[in-house]
N, C-alpha and C. Protein backbone atom coordinates (compact mmCIF):
# COMPACT_ATOMS: atom_id res chain seq x y z
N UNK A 1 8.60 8.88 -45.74
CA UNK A 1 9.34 10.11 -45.56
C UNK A 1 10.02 10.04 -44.20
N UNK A 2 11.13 10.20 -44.14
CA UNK A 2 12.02 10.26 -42.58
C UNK A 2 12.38 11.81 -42.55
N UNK A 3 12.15 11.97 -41.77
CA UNK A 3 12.70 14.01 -41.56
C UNK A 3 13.23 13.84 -39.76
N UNK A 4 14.66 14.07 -39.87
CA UNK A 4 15.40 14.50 -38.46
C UNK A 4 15.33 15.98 -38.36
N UNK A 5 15.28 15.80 -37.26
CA UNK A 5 15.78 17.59 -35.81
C UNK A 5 16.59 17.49 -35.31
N UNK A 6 17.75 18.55 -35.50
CA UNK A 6 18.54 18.15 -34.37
C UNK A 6 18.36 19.72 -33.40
N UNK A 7 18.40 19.52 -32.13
CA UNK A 7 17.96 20.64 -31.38
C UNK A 7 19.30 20.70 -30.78
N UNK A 8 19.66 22.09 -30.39
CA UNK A 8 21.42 22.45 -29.71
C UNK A 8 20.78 22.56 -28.74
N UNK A 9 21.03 22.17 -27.35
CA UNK A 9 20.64 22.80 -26.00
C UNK A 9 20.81 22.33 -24.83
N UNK A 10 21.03 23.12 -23.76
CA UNK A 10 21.68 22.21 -22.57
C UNK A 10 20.45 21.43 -21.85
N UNK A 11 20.74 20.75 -20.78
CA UNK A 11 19.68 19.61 -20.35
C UNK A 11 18.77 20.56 -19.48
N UNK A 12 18.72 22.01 -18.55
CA UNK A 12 18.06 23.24 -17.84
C UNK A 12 16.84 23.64 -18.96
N UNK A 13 17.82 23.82 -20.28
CA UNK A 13 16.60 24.44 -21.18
C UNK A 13 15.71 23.40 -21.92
N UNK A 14 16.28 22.19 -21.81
CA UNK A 14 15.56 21.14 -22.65
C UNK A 14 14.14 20.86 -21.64
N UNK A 15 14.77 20.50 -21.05
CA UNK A 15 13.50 20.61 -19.53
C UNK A 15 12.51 21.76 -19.08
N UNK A 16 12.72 23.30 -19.07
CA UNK A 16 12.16 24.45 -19.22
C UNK A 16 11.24 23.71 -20.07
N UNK A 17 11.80 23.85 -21.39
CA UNK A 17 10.94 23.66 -22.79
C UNK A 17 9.52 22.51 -22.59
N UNK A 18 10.02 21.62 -22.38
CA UNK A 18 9.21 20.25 -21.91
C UNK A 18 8.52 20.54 -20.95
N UNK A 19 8.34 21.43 -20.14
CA UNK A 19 7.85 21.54 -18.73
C UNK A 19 7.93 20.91 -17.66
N UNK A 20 9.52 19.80 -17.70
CA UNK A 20 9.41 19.19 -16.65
C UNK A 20 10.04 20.06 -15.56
N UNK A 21 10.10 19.33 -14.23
CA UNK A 21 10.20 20.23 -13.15
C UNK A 21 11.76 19.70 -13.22
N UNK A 22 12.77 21.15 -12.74
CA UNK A 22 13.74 21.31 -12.33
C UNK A 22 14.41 20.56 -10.56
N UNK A 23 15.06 19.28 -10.65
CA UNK A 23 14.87 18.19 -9.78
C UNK A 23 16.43 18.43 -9.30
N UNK A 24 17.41 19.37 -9.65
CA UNK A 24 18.48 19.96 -9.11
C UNK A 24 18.74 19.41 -7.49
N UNK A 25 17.70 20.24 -6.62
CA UNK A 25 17.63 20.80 -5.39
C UNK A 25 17.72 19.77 -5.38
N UNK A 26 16.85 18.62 -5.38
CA UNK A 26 16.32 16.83 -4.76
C UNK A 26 17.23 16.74 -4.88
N UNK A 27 17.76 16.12 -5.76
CA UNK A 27 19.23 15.48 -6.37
C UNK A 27 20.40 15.90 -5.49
N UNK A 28 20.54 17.12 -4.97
CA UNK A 28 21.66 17.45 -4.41
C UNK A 28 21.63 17.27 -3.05
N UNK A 29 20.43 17.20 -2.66
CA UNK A 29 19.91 16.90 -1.21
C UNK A 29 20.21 14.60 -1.18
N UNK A 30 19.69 14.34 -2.39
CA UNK A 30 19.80 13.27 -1.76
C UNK A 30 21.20 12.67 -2.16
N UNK A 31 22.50 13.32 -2.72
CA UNK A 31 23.68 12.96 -2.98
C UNK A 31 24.43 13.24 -1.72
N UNK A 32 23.85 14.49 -1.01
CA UNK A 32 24.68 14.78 0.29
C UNK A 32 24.58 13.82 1.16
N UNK A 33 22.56 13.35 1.56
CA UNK A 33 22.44 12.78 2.86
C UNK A 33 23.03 11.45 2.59
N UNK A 34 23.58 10.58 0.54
CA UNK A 34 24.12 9.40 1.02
C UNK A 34 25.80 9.49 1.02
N UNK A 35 26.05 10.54 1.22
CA UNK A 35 27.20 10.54 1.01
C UNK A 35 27.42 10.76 2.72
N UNK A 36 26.21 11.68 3.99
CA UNK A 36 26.17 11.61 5.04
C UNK A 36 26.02 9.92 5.94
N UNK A 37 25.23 9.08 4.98
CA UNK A 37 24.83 7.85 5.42
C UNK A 37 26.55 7.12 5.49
N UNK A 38 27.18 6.85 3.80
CA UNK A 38 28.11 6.57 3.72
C UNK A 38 29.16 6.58 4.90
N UNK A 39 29.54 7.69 5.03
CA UNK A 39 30.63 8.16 6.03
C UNK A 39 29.97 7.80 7.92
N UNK A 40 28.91 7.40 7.94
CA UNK A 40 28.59 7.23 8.91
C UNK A 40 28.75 5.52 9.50
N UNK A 41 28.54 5.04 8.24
CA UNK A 41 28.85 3.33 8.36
C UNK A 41 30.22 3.48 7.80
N UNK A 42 31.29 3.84 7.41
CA UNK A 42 32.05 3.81 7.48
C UNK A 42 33.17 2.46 8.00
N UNK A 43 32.72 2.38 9.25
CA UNK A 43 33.59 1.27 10.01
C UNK A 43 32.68 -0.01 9.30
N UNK A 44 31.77 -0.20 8.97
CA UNK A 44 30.70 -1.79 8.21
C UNK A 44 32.04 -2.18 7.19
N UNK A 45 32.56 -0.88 6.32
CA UNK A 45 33.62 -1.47 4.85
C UNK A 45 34.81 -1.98 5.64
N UNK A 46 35.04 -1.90 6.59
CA UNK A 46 36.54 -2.89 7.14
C UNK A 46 36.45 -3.97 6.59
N UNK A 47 37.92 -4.40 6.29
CA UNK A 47 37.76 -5.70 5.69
C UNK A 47 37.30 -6.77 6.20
N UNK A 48 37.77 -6.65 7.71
CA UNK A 48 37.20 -7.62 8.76
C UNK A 48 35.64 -7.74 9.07
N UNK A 49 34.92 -6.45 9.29
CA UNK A 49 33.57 -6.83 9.41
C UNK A 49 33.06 -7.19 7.90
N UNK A 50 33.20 -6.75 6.80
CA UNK A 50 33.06 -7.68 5.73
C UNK A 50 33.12 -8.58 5.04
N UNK A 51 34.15 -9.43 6.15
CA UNK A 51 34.42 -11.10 5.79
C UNK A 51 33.34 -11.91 6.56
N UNK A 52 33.79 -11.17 7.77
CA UNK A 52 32.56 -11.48 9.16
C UNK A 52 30.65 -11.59 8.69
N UNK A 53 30.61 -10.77 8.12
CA UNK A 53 29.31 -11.02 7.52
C UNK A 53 29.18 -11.90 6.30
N UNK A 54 30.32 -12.34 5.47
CA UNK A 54 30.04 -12.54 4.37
C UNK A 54 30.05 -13.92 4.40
N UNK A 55 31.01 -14.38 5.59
CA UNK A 55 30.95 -15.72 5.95
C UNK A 55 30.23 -16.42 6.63
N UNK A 56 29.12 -15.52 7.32
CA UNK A 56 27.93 -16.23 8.21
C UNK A 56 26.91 -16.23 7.44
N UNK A 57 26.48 -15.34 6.20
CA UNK A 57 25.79 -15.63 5.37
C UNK A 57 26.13 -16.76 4.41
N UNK A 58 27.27 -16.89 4.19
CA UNK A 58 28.08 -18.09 3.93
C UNK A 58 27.45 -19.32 4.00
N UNK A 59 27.73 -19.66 5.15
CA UNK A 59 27.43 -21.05 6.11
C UNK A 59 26.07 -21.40 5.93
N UNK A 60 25.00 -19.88 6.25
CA UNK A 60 23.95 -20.41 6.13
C UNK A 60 23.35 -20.48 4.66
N UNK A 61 23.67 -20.24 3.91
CA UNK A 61 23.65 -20.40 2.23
C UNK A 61 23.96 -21.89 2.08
N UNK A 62 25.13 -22.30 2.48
CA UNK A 62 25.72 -23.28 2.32
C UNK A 62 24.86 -24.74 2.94
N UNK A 63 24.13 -24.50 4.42
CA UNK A 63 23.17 -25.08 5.13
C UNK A 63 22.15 -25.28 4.27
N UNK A 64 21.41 -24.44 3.69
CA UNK A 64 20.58 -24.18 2.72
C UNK A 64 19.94 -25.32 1.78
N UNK A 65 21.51 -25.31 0.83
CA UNK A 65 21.52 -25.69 -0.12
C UNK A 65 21.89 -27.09 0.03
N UNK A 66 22.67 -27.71 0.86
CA UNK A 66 23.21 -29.20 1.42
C UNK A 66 21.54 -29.60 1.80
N UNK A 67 20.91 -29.05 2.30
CA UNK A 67 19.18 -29.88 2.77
C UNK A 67 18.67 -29.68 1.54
N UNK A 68 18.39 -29.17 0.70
CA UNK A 68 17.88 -28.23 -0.82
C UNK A 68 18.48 -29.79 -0.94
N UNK A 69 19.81 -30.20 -1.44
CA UNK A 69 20.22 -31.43 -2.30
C UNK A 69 19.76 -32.57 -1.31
N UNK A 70 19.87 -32.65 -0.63
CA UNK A 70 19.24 -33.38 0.17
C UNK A 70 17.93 -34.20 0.29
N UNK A 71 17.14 -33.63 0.22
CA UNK A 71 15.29 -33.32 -0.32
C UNK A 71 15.25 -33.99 -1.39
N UNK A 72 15.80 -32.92 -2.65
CA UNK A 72 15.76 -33.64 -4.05
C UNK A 72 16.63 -35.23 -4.29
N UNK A 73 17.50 -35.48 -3.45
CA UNK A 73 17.69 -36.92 -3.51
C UNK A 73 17.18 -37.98 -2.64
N UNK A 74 16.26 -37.21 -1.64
CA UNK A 74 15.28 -38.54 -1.21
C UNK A 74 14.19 -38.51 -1.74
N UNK A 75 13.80 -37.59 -2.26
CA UNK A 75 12.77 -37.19 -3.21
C UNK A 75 12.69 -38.29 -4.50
N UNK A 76 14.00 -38.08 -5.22
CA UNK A 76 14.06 -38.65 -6.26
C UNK A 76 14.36 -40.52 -6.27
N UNK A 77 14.58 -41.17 -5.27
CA UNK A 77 14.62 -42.05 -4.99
C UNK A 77 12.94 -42.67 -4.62
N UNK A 78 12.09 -41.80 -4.04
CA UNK A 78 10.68 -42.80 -4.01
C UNK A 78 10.05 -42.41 -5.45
């Protein structure tokens, strides 16, 4: 036997109903403070300090992985 419900109701009363807690307030508190964080780093999204970081993580990724191949081919030679 399959039997559907369909219930009409907005997401305030679906929640009432369920007894979960009304998480509004949180939510709006923590959309402000990242939208306060955001605007505060602000100058980090320049294009320039975002190349600047992206390229020193870069290098050392790149360092990384050249010893990483490195290893595995003296490795694989004994």
């Amino acid at each position: 036997m399959k039997v559907n419900i369909e219930i009409e109701c907005e997401p305030a009363e679906a929640r009432a109903f369920l007894g979960l807690p009304n998480v509004e307030p949180l939510n709006d508190h923590l959309v402000s403070e990242m939208k306060r964080r955001m605007d505060e780093n602000m100058s980090a999204m320049k294009p320039e300090e975002l190349m600047k970081n992206w390229t020193s993580f870069g290098m050392q990724a790149q360092d990384q992985f050249r010893k990483l191949m490195e290893t595995a081919a003296a490795n694989a030679k004994t």
